[in-house]
Protein backbone atom coordinates (compact mmCIF):
# COMPACT_ATOMS: atom_id res chain seq x y z
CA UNK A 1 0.00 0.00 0.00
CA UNK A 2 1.38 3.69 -0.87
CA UNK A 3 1.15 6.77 1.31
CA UNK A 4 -0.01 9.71 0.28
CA UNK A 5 -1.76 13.14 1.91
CA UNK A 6 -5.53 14.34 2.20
CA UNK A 7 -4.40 17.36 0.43
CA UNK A 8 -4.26 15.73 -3.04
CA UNK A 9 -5.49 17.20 -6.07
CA UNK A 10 -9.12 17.38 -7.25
CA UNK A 11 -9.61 14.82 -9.91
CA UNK A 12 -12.09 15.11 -12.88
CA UNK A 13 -12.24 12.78 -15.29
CA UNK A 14 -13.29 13.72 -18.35
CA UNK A 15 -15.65 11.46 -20.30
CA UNK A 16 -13.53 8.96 -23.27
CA UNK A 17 -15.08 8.94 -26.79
CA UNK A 18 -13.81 8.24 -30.35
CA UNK A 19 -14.95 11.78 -30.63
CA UNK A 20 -13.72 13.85 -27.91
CA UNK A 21 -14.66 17.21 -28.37
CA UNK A 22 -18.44 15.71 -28.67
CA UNK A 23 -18.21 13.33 -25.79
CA UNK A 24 -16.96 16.88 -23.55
CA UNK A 25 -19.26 18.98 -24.87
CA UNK A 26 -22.46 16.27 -24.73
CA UNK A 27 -20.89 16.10 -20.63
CA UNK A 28 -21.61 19.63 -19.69
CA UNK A 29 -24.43 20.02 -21.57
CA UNK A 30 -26.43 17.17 -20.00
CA UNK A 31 -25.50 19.07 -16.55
CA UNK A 32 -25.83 22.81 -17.15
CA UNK A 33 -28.02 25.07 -14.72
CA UNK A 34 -27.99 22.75 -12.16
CA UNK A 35 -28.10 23.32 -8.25
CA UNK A 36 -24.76 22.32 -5.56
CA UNK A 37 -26.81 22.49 -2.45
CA UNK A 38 -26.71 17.95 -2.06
CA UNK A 39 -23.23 17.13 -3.27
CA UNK A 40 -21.85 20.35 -0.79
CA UNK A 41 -23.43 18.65 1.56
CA UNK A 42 -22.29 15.04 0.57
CA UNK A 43 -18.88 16.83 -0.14
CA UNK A 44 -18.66 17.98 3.55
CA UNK A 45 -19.87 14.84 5.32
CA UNK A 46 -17.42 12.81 3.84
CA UNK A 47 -14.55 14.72 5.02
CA UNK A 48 -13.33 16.97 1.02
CA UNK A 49 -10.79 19.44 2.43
CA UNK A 50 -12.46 22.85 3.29
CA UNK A 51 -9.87 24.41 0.06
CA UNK A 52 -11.86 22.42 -2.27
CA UNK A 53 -14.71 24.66 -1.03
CA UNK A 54 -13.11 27.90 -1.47
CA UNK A 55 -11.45 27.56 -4.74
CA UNK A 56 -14.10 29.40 -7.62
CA UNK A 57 -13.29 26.21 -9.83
CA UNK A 58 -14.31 23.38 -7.86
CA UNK A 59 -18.62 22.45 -7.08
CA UNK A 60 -18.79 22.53 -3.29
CA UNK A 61 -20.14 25.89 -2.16
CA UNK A 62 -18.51 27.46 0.29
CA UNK A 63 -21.82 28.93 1.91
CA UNK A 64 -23.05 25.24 2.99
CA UNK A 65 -19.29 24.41 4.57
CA UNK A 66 -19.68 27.03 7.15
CA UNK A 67 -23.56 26.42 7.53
CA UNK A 68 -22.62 22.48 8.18
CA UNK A 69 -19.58 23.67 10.76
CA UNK A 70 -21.62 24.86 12.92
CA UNK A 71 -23.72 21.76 13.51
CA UNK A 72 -22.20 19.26 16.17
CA UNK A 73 -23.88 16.21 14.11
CA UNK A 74 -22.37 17.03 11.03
CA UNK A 75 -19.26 17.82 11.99
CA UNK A 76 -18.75 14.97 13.67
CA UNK A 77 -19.55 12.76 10.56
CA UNK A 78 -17.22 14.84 8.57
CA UNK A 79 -14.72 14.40 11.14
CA UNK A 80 -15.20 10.95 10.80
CA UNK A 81 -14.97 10.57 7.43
CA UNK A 82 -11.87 12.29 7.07
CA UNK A 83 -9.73 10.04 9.75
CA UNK A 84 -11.27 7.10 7.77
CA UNK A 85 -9.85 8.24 4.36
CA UNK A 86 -6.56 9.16 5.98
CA UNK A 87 -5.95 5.77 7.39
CA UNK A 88 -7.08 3.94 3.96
CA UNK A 89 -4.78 6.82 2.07
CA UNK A 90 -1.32 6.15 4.43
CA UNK A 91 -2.49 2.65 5.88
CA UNK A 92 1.00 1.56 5.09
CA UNK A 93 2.85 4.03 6.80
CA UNK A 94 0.76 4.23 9.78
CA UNK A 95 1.12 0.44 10.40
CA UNK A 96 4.82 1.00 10.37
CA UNK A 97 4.90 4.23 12.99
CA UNK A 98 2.69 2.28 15.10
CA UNK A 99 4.66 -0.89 14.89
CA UNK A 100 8.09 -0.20 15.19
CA UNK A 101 8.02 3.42 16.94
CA UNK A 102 5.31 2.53 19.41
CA UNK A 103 3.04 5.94 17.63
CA UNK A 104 -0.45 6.57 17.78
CA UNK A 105 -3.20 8.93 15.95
CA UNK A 106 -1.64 12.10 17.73
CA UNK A 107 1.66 11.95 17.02
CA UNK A 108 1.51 11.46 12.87
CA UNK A 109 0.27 15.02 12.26
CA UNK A 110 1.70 14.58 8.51
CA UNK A 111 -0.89 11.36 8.14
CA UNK A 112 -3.39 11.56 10.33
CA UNK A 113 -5.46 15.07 10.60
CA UNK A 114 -4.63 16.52 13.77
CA UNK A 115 -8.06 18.70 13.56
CA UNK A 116 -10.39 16.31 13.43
CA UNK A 117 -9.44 14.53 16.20
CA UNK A 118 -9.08 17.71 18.26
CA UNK A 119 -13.15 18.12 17.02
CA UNK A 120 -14.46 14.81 17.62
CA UNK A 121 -12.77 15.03 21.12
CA UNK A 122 -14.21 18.69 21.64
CA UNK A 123 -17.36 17.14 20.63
CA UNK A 124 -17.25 14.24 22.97
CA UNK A 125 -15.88 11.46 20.74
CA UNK A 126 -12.52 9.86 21.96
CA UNK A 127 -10.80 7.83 18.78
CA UNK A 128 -7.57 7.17 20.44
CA UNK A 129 -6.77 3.86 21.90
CA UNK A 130 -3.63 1.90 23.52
CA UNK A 131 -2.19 -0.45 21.37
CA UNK A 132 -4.39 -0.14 18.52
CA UNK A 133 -3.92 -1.57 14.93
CA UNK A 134 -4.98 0.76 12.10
CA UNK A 135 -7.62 -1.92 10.88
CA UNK A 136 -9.01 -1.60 14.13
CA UNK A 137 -9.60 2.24 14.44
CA UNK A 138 -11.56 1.84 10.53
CA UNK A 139 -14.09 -0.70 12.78
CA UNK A 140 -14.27 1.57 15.12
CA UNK A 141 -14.93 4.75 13.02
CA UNK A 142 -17.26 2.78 10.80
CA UNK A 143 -18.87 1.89 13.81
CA UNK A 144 -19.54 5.20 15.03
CA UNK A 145 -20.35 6.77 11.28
CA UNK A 146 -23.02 3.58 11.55
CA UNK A 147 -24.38 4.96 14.90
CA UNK A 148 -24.68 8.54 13.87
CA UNK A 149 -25.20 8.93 10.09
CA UNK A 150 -28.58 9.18 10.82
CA UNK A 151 -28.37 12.20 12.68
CA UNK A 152 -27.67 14.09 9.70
CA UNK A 153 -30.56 13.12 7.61
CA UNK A 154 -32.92 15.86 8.49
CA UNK A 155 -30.04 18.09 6.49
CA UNK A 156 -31.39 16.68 3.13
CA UNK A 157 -34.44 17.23 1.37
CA UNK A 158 -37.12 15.58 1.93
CA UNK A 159 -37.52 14.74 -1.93
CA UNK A 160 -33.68 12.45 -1.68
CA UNK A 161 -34.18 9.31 -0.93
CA UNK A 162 -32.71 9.01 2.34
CA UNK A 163 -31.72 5.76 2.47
CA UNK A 164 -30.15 5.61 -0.74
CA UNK A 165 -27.59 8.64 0.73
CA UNK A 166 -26.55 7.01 3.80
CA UNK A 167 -25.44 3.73 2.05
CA UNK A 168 -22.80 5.98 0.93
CA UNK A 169 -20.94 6.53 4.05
CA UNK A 170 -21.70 2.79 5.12
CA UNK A 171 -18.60 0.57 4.15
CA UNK A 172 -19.40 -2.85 2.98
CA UNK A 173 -18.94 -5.21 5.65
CA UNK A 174 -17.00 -2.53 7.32
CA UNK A 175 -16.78 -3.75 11.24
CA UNK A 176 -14.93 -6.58 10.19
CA UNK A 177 -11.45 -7.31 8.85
CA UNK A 178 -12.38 -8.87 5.89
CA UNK A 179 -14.70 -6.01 5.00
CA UNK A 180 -12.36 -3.39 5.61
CA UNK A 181 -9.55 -5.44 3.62
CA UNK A 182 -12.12 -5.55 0.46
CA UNK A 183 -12.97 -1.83 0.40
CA UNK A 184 -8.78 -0.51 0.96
CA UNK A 185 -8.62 -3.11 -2.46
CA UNK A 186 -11.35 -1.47 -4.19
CA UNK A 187 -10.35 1.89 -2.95
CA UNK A 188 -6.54 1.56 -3.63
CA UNK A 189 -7.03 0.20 -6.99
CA UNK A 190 -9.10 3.30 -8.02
CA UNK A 191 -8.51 6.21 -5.89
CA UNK A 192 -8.26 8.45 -8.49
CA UNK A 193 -11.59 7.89 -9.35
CA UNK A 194 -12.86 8.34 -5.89
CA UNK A 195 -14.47 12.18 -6.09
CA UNK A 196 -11.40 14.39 -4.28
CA UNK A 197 -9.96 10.85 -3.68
CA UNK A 198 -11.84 10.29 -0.50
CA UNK A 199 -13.29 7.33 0.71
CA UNK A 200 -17.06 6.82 -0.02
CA UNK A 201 -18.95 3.68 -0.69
CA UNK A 202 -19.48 3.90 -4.66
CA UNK A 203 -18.99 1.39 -6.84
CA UNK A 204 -19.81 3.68 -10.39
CA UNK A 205 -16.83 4.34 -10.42
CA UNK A 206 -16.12 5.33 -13.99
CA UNK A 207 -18.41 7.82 -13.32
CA UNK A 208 -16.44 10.71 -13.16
CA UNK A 209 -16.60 12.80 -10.59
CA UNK A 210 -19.79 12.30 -9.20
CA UNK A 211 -20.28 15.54 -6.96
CA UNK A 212 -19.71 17.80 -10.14
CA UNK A 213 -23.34 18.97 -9.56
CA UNK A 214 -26.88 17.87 -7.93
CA UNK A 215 -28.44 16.90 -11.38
CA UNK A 216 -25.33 14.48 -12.13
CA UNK A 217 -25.19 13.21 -8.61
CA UNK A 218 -28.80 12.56 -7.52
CA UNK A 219 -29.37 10.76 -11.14
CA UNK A 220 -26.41 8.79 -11.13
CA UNK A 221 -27.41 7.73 -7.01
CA UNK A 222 -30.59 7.01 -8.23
CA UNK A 223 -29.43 5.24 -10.90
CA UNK A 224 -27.49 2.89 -8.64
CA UNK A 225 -29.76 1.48 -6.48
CA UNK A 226 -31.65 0.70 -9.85
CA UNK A 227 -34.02 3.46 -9.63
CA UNK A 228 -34.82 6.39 -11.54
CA UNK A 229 -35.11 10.34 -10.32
CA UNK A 230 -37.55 12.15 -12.22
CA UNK A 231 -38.37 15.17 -11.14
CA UNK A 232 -34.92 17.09 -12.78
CA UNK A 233 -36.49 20.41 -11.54
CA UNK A 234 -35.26 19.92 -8.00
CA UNK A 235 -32.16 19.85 -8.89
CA UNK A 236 -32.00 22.44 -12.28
CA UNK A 237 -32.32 26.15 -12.45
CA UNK A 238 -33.08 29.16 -14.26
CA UNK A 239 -30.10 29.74 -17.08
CA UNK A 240 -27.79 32.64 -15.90
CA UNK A 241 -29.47 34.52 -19.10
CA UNK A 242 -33.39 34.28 -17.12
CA UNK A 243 -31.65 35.59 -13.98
CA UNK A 244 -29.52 38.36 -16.13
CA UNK A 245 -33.32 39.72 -17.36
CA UNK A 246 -34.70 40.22 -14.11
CA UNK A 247 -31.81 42.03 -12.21
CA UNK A 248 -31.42 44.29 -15.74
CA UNK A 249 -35.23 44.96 -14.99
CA UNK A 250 -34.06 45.86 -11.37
CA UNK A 251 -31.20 47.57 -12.33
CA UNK A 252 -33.48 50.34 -14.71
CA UNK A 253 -36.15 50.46 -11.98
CA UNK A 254 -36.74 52.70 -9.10
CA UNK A 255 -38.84 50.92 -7.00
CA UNK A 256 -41.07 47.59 -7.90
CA UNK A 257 -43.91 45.86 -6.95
CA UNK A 258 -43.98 42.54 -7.60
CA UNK A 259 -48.23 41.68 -7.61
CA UNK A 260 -49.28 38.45 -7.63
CA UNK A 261 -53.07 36.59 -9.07
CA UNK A 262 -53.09 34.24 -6.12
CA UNK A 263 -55.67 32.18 -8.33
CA UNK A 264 -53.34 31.60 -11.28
CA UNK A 265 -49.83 31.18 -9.51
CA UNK A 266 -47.89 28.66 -7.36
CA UNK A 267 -46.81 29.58 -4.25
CA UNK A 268 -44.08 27.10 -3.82
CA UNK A 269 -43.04 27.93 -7.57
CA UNK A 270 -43.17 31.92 -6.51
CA UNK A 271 -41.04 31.38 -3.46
CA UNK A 272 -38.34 29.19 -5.44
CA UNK A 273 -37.87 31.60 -7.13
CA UNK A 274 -37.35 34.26 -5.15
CA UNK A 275 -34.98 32.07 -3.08
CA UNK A 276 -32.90 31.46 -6.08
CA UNK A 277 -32.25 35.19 -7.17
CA UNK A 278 -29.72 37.05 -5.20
CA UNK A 279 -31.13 38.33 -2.07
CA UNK A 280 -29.26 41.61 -2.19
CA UNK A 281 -30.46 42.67 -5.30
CA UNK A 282 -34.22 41.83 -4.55
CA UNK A 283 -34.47 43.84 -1.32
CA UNK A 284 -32.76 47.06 -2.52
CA UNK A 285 -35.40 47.34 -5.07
CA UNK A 286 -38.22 45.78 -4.49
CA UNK A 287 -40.74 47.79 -2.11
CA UNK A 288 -43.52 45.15 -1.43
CA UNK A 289 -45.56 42.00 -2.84
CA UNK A 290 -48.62 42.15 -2.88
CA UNK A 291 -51.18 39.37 -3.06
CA UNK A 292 -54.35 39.22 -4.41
CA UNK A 293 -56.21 35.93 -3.31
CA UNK A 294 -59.19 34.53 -2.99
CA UNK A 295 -61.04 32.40 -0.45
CA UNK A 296 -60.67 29.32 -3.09
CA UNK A 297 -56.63 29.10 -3.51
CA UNK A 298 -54.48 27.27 -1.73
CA UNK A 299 -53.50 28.27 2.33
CA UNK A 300 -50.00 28.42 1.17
CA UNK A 301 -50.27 31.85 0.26
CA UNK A 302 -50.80 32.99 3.85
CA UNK A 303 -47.65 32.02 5.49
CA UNK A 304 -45.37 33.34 2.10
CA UNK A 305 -44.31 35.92 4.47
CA UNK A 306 -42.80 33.99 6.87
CA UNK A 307 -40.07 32.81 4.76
CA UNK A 308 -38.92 35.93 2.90
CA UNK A 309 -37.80 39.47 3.90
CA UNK A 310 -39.65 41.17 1.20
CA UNK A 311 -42.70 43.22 3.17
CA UNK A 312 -45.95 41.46 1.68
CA UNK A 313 -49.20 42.64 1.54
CA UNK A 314 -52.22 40.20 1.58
CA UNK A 315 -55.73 40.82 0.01
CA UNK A 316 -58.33 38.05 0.24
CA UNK A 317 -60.98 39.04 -1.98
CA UNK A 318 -64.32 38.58 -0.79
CA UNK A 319 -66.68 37.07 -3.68
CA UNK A 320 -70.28 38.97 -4.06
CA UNK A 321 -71.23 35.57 -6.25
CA UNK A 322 -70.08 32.39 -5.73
CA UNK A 323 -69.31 31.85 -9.11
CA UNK A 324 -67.62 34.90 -9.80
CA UNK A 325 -64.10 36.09 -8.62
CA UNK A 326 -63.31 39.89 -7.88
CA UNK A 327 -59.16 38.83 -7.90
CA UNK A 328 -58.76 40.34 -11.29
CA UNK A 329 -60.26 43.54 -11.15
CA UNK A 330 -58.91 44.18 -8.06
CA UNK A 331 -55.26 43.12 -9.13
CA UNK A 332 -55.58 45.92 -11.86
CA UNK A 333 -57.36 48.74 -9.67
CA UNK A 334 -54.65 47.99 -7.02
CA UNK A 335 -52.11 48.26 -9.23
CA UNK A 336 -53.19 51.71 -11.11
CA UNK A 337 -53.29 53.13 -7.17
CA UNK A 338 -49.88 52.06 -6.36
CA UNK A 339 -48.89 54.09 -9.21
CA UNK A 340 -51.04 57.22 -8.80
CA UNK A 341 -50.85 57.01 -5.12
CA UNK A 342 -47.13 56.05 -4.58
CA UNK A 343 -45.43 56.88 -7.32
CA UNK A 344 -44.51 53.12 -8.32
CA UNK A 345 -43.74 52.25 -11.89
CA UNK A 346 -42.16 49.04 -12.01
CA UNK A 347 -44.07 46.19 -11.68
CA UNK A 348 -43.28 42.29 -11.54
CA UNK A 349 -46.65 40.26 -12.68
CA UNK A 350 -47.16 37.44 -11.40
CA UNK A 351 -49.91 35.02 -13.39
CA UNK A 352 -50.45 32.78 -16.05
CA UNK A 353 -53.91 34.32 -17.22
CA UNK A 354 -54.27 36.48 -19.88
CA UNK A 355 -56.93 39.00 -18.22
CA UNK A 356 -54.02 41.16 -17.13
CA UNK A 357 -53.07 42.26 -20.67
CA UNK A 358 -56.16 44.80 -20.43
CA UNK A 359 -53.50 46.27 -17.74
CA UNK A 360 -50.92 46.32 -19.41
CA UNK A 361 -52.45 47.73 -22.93
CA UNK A 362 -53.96 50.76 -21.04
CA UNK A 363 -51.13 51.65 -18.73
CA UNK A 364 -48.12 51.77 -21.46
CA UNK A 365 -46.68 54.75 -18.79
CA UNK A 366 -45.75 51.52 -16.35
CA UNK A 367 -42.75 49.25 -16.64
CA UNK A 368 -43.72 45.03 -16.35
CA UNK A 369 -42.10 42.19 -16.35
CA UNK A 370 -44.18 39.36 -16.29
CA UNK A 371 -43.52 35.54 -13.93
CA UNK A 372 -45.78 32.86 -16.05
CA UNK A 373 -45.94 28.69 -15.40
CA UNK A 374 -45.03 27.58 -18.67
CA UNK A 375 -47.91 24.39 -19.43
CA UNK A 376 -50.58 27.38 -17.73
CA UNK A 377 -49.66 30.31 -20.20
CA UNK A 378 -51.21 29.76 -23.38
CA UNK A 379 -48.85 31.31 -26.77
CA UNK A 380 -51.29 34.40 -27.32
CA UNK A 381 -50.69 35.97 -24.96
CA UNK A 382 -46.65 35.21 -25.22
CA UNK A 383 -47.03 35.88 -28.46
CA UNK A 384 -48.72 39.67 -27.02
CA UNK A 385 -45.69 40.23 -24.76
CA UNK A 386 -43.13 39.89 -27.16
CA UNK A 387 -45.03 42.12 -29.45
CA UNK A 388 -45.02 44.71 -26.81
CA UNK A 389 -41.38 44.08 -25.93
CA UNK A 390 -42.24 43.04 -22.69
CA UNK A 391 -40.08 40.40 -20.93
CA UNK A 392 -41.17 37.49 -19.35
CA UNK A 393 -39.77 34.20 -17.73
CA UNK A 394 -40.70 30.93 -16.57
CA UNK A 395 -41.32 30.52 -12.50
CA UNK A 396 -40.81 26.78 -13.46
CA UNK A 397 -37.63 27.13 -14.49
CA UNK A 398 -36.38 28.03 -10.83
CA UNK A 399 -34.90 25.09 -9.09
CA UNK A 400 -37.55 23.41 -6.79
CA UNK A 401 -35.59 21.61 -4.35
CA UNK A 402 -34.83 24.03 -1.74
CA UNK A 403 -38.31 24.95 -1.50
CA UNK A 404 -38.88 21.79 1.21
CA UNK A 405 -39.10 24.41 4.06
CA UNK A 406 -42.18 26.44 3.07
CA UNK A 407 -44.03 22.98 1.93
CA UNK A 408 -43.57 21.25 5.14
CA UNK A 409 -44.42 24.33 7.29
CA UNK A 410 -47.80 24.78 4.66
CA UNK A 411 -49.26 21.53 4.95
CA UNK A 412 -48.52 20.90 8.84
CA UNK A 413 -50.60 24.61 8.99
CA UNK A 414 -53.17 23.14 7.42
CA UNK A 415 -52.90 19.82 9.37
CA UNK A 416 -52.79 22.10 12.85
CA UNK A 417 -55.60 23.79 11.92
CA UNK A 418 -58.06 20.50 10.86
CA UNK A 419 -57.02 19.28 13.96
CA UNK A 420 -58.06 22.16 16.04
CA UNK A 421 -61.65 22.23 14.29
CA UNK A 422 -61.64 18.52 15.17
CA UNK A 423 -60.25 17.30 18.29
CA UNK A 424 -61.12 18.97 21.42
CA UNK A 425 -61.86 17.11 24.73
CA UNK A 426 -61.19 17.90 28.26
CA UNK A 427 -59.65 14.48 29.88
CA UNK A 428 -60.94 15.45 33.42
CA UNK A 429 -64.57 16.12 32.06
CA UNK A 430 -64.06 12.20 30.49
CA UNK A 431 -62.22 10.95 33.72
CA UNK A 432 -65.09 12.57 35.90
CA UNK A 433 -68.02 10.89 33.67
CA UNK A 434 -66.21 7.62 34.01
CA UNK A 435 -66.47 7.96 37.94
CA UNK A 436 -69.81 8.39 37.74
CA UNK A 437 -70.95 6.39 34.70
CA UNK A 438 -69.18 2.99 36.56
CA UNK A 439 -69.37 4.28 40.35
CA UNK A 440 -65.70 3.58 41.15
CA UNK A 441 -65.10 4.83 44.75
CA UNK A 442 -61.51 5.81 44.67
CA UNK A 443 -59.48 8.10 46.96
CA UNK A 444 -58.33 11.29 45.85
CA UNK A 445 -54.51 9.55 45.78
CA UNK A 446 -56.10 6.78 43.64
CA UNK A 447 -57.34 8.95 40.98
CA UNK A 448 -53.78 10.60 40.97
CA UNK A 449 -52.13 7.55 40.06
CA UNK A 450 -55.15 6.36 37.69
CA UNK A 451 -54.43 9.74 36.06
CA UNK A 452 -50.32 9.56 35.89
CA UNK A 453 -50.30 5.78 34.91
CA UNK A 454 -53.51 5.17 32.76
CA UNK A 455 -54.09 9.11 31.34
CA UNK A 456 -51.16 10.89 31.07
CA UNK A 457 -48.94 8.71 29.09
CA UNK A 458 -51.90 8.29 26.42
CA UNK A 459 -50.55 8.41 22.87
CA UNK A 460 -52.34 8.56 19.63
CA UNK A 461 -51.69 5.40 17.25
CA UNK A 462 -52.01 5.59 13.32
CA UNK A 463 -52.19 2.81 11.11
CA UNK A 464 -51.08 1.88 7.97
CA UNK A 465 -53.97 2.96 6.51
CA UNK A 466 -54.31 6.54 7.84
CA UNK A 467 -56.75 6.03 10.47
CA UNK A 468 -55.95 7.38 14.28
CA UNK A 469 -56.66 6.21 17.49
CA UNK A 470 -55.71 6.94 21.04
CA UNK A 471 -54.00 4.94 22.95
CA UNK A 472 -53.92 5.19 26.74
CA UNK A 473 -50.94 4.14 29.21
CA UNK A 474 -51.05 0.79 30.47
């Protein structure tokens, strides 16, 4: 076995093809406009030096290293990680030092990374050991990257297959020596092809390298536990040229209001995007949202403002008839007053009808750029904006899967609040009709212990199926 250092060079290899210049160019265009947010993460749980993360030309973003230091559970599986690849990297010369010069973790700071011991220790994990074999401290960290991989699954979306991601810090048969022995073969034999040459367990390993970006990673993951991801658009966004159009319409604007036809727009589409343009740029120009809704759309709408700085302004239109909605007109009389009443002149339009063109055609004094859902906007009226050299762009395009937060936090509103309407009981009320109803005679300490062993620990209990029931202590 050779020695050599975690501070290696990145390694890319580039696809092989009769036809070169195709097979490269074919590469990055199967990948382009996708999203790093997974394989930083991936990157920094399996222990790729933090200069990987800095340098401009390498995928992992620096913003989710520091996010990821700061969380004990993480950094402990990074820490980890990166003692396991520097014992399979200098195995040889580590069994020597501890052999013949009686040397142990701490006192090989040119093979062993002196940091992440120093971090597991600071974080309550002890790796050293008297008289240990290097085979013996890979069981040992695969043990504990066993015992707490799981801890860091709630950092991934909930759209990634979970299980399919934690296989890859799980070596095969790794808490024995034959195990271990099998993956330092595998690994030795085709480091180079190991992403950053650190240890993971991958087998595709021709692959290239595999955290180049979310789209490549997640489908080639998929892909290996003989599976198929299909839903590119959490992991894929908007073209630098989409983004370029709406910070040039920020750029030549004063002040904008972005006003949104709650019955003809995604929230969750909405809010991707906004989360994927830069933040900066948004809230220097952009004075307000506003939202016209109606009492039919989705409940989404009314927490939007929890998850963005943006001030937002919510109107839920009362309907006069049940069939009718009021949204559009007042959209457009809303709009005309924040002109005449506060001087705004740039507006972002959010919808996918065409009963805002009336707008547009009679105010040609106001600046709008226009947010559409692509299968939802029919080509008349796309065929109307680009006659009117309007600009508009696709709320589709925006990547999707960082959008997890406001989706979860939606529908547990909405489960809260069914809840609320439908389960309320008073458990003394019950316990006191039960008294009565079977003419127990208890003692007043009797009932305390009825209540704190049969009561209190009562749980509810859902099947399979969906259906709930409530189980009490026994």
């Amino acid at each position: 076995m050779t020695s050599t250092t975690m501070d290696e060079p990145s390694i890319y290899q580039a696809p092989t093809d009769s036809n070169d210049d195709a097979a490269v160019k074919h590469h990055y265009t199967d990948f382009e406009n996708s999203t790093y947010m997974v394989i930083s993460k991936v990157a920094y749980l399996i222990g790729v030096p933090k200069r990987f993360f800095e340098s401009d030309h390498e995928p992992p973003k620096l913003e989710w290293y520091e996010k990821l230091e700061s969380d004990k559970n993480a950094r402990i599986v990074r820490n980890l990680c990166a003692l396991r690849t520097a014992l399979e990297q200098n195995y040889s010369a580590i069994y020597k030092l501890m052999r013949y010069e009686m040397k142990n973790l701490h006192s090989m700071p040119d093979l062993i990374p002196q940091s992440s011991l120093q971090q597991l220790m600071n974080d309550g994990i002890t790796i050293e050991r008297a008289n240990y074999k290097p085979s013996q401290y890979i069981i040992d960290i695969n043990r504990h990257i066993s015992n707490r991989i799981n801890n860091c699954k709630s950092m991934f979306p909930i759209w990634l297959k979970w299980e399919y991601v934690r296989a890859l810090f799980l070596m095969p048969n790794g808490l024995s020596e034959d195990g271990i022995k099998a993956a330092a073969n595998e690994y030795y034999a085709n480091k180079s092809k190991y992403p950053y040459q650190v240890y993971m367990n991958w087998d595709y390993i021709n692959a290239g390298n595999i955290l180049y970006n979310d789209k490549k990673f997640v489908s080639l993951l998929y892909e290996a536990n003989e599976d198929y991801f299909c839903d590119l658009s959490k992991v894929t966004d908007a073209g630098n040229l989409t983004k370029a159009g709406i910070y040039k319409f920020l750029e030549e604007s004063e002040q904008v209001d972005i006003v949104v036809d709650c019955e003809n727009s995604d929230p969750f589409k909405l809010y991707a995007t906004l989360k994927n343009l830069d933040q900066e740029a948004l809230l220097s120009k952009i004075n307000k949202i506003i939202l016209y809704d109606d009492i039919h759309t989705t409940t989404a709408w009314k927490i939007l403002e929890q998850f963005t700085d943006i001030p937002i302004e919510h109107n839920l239109i009362e309907r006069i008839k049940e069939q009718k909605s009021l949204v559009d007109i007042r959209l457009t009389t809303g709009t005309c007053r924040e002109y005449y009443q506060n001087g705004i002149k740039s507006f972002i339009l959010v919808s996918s009808d065409s009963d805002y063109w009336g707008l547009i055609a009679a105010m040609p004094e106001l600046r709008f750029f226009v947010m559409v859902e692509n299968e939802k906007c029919g080509p008349a009226i796309k065929n109307a904006l680009i006659n009117a050299g309007i600009t508009y762009c696709y709320i589709d395009d925006f990547c999707t899967g960082n959008s997890d937060e406001i989706k979860i936090a939606a529908v547990l509103s909405e489960v809260r609040r069914v809840l609320d309407n439908s389960f309320h009981i008073n458990v003394q009320d019950i316990l006191q009709e039960a008294y009565t109803a079977t003419r127990a005679d208890l003692t007043t300490a009797e009932k305390r212990q009825f209540y704190d062993r049969y009561i209190r620990p009562m749980k509810i209990v859902i099947a399979p199926d969906g259906e709930a029931t409530i189980e009490l202590g026994s």
